[in-house]
Protein backbone atom coordinates (compact mmCIF):
# COMPACT_ATOMS: atom_id res chain seq x y z
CA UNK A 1 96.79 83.84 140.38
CA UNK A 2 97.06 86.94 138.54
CA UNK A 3 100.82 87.59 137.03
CA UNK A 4 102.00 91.06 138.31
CA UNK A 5 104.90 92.09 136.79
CA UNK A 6 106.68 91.49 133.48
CA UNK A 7 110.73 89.92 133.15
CA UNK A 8 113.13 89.41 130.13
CA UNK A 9 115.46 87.54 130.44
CA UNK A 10 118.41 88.04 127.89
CA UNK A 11 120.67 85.25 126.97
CA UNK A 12 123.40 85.34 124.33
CA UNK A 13 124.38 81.81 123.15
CA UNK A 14 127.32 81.13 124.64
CA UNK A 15 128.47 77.57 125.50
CA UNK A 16 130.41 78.79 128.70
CA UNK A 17 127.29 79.91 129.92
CA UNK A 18 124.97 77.54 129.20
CA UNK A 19 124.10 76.52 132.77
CA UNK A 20 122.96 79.91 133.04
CA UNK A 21 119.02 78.79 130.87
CA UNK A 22 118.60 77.65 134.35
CA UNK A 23 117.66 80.37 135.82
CA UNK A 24 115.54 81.95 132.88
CA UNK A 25 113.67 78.30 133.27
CA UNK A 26 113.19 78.59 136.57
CA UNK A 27 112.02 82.72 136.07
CA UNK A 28 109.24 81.08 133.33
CA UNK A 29 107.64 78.56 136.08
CA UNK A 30 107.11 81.93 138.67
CA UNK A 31 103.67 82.43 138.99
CA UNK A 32 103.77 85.85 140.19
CA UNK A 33 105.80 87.13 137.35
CA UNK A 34 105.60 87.23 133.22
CA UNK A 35 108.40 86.12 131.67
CA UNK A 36 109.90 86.04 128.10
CA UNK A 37 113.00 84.83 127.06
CA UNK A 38 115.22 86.36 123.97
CA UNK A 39 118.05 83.77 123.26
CA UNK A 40 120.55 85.79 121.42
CA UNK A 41 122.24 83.90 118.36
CA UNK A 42 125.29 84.49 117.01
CA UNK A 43 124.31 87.21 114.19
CA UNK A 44 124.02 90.86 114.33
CA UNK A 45 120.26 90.82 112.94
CA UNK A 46 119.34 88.90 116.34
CA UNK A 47 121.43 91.36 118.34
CA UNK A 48 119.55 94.43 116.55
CA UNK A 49 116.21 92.57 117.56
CA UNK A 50 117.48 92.10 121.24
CA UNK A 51 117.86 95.47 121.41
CA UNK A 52 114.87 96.76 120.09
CA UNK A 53 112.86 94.38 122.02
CA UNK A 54 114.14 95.49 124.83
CA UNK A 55 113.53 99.17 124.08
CA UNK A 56 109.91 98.37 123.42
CA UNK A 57 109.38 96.80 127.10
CA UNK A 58 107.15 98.44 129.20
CA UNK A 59 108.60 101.06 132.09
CA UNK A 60 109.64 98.55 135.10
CA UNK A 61 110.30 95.33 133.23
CA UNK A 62 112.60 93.65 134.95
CA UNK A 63 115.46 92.60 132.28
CA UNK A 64 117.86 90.27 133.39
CA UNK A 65 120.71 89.56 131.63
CA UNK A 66 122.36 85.87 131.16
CA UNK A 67 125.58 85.89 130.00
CA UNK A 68 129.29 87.38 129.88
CA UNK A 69 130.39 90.69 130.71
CA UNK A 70 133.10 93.32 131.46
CA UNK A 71 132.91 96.41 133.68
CA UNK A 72 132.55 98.47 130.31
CA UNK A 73 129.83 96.71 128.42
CA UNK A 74 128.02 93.16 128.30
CA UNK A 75 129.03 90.49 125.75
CA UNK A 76 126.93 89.45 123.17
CA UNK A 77 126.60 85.64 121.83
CA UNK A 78 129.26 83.49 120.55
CA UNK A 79 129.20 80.71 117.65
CA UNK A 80 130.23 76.96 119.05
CA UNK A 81 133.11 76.36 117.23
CA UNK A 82 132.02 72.64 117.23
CA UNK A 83 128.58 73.30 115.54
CA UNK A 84 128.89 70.79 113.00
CA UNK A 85 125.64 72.90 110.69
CA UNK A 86 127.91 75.65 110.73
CA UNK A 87 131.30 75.76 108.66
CA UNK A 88 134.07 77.68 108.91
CA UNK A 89 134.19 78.71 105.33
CA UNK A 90 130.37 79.29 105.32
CA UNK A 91 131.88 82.21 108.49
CA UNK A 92 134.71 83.22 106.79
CA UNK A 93 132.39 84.28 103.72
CA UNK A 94 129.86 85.58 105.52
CA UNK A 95 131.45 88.15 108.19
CA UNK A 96 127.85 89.55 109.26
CA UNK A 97 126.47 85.72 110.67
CA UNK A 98 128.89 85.76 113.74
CA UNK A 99 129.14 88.58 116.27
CA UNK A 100 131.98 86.94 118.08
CA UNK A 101 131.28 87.82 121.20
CA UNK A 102 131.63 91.40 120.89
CA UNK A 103 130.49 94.76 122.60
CA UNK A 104 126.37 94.40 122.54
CA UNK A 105 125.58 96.68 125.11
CA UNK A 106 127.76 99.73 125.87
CA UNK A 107 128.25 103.46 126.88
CA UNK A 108 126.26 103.98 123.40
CA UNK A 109 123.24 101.76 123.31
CA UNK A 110 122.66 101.22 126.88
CA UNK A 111 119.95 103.85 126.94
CA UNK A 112 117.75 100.45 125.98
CA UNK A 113 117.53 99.82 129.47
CA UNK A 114 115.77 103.69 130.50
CA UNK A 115 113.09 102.83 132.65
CA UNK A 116 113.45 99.30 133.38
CA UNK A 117 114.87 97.46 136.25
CA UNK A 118 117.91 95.56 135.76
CA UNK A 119 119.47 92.39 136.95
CA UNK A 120 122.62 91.78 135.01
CA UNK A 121 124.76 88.36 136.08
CA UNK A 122 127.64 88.80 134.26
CA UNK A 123 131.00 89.55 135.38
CA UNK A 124 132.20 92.82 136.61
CA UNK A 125 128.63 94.24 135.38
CA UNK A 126 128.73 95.79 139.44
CA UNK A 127 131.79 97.39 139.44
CA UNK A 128 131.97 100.84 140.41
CA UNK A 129 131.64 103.89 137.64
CA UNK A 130 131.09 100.75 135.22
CA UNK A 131 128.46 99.63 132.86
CA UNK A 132 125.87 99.79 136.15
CA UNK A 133 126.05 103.11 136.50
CA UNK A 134 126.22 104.46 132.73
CA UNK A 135 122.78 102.20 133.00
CA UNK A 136 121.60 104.55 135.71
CA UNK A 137 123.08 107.76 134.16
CA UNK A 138 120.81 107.06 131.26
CA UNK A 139 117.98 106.21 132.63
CA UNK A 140 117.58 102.63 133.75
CA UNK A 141 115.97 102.98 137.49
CA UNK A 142 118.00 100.56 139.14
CA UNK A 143 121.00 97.63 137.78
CA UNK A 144 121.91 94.68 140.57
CA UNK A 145 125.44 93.60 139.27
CA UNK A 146 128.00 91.03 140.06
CA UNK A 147 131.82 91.43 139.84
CA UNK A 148 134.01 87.87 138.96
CA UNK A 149 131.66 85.28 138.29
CA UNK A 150 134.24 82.39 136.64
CA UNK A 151 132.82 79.55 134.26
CA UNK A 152 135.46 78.10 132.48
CA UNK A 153 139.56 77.67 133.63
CA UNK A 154 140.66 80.04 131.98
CA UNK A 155 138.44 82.81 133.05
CA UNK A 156 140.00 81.52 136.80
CA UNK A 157 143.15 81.96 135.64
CA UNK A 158 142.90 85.34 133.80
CA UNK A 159 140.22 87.19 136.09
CA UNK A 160 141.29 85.88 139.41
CA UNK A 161 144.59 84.07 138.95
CA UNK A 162 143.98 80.87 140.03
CA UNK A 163 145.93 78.53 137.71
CA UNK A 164 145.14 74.42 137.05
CA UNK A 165 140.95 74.77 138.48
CA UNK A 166 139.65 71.30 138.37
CA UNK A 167 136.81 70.95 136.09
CA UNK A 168 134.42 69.52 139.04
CA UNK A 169 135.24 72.93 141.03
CA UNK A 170 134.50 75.17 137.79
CA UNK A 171 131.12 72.63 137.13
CA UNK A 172 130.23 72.79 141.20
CA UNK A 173 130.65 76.56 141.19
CA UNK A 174 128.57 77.00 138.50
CA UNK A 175 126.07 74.86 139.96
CA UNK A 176 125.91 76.89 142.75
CA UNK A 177 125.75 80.46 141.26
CA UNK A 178 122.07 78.70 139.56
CA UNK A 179 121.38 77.23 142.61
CA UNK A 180 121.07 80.52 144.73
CA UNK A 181 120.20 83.21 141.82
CA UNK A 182 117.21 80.85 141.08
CA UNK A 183 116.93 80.58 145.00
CA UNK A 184 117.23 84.29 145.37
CA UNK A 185 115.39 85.45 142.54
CA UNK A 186 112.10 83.57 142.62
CA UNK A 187 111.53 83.98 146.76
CA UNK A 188 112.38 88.23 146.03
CA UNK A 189 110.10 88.20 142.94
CA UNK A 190 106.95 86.06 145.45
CA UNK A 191 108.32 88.49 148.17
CA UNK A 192 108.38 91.55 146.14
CA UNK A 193 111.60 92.54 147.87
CA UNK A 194 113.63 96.01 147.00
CA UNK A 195 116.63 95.25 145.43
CA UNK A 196 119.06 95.88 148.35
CA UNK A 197 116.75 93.41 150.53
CA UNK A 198 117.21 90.89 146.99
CA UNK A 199 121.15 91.70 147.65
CA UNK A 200 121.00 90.97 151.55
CA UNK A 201 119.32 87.46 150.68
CA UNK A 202 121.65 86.55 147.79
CA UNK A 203 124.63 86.74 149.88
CA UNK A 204 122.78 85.37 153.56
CA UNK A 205 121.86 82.29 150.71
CA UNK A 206 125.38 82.77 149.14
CA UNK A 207 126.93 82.55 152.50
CA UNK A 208 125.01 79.04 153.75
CA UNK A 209 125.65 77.47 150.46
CA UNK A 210 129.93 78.27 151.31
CA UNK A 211 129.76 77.42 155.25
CA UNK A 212 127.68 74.16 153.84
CA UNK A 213 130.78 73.19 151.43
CA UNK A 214 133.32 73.74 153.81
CA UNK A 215 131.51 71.70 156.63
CA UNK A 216 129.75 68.95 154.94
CA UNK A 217 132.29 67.99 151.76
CA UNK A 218 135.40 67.12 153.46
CA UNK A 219 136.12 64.44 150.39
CA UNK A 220 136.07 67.19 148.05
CA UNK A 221 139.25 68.57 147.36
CA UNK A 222 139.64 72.65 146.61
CA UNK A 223 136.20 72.88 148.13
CA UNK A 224 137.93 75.90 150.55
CA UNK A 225 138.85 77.17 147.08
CA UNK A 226 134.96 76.94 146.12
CA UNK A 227 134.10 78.56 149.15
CA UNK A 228 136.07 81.35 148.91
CA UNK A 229 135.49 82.02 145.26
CA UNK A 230 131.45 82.17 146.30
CA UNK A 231 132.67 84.73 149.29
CA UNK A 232 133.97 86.56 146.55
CA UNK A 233 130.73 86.30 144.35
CA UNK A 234 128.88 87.75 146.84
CA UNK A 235 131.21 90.65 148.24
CA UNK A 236 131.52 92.01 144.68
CA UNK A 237 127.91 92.14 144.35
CA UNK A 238 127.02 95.70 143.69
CA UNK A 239 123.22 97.69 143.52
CA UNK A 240 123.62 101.26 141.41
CA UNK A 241 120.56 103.45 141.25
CA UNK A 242 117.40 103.29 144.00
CA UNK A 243 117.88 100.24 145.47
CA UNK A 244 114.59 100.78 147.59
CA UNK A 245 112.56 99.94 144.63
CA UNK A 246 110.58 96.78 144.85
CA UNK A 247 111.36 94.16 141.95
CA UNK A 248 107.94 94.23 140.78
């Protein structure tokens, strides 16, 4: 079968979002769909190249981005404190290696994405008048973002304050979130759906996953808590641009 459309997926190293290679995996094993993968590490040189590869892609890639966000900008990667090749003095005398998970893409640099088509899973990348639509306003034809999307305790208890989240809900949740993106993503890619029919059948997939918790895990305990932080994946999802335009 002949490949018909191109996809990069973006993904800053982050070990909070690790799960998330999941879902570029699954992306790579589409058949109806070409797809690179740029894992970002923790230096400004591979940021710089991220952004220019981007640039370069053709008019309607689809880029999809991996990682964390804000409603103001997306994150870029993050060094693992526990990487035993990498020292803290070797950091502290080299300021340039680490970007620290600061601003990658922003109000300034976002032009990268003029022309393409964007699917951005990172939190609050959706909300209103945020990094979404500064995508459109400079020329990106349409950007599918999400609002909380929660993978570690603390981002529970500072995003949605939810204190004391048990580490099987945080691992479950995140489970799920590559469970219906990779779902969602590969049947709209083999479908060729628009991306407001891609939205419709993340949250109908969003919402059977939830009922399916609720109904069929009674020995799991905050699983009405999992449910309802899924309900609010899914209500916060948010398409800015033409969201009649097929993915591919």
């Amino acid at each position: 079968m002949t490949k018909v459309g191109n996809c990069l997926c973006v993904f800053p190293l982050d070990r909070t979002t690790r799960s998330l290679e999941r879902i570029a995996n699954s992306l790579i094993q589409n058949e109806y769909i070409n797809t690179h993968v740029f894992k970002i590490r923790p230096n400004i040189h591979a940021h710089n190249e991220c952004l220019e590869l981007i640039r370069g892609m053709e008019e309607d890639t689809l880029i999809v981005f991996l990682g964390h966000g804000r409603s103001d900008f997306l994150y870029g990667s993050v060094p693992d404190e526990n990487n035993a090749f990498v020292s803290s003095d070797f950091l502290a005398e080299n300021q340039d290696f680490t970007f620290e998970k600061g601003r990658f893409i922003y109000d300034e640099n976002v032009n990268v994405f003029e022309k393409k088509k964007i699917i951005s899973v990172a939190c609050n990348s959706g909300k209103p008048k945020g990094i979404g639509q500064i995508a459109i306003e400079k020329g990106a034809k349409v950007y599918l973002g999400f609002g909380e999307v929660p993978t570690s305790a603390e981002e529970f208890e500072h995003r949605m304050g939810i204190k004391n989240v048990p580490k099987q809900i945080i691992d479950r949740f995140k489970g799920e979130i590559n469970f219906i993106l990779k779902l969602s993503l590969n049947e709209g890619i083999k479908s060729n759906m628009t991306f407001s029919e891609l939205q419709n059948h993340i949250r109908l997939v969003t919402d059977k996953r939830a009922y399916s918790i609720v109904k069929n895990n009674s020995g799991l305990r905050n699983r009405r808590l999992l449910a309802n932080t899924l309900h609010v994946f899914r209500k916060q999802m948010r398409v800015h641009g033409d969201g009649n335009l097929r993915i591919m």
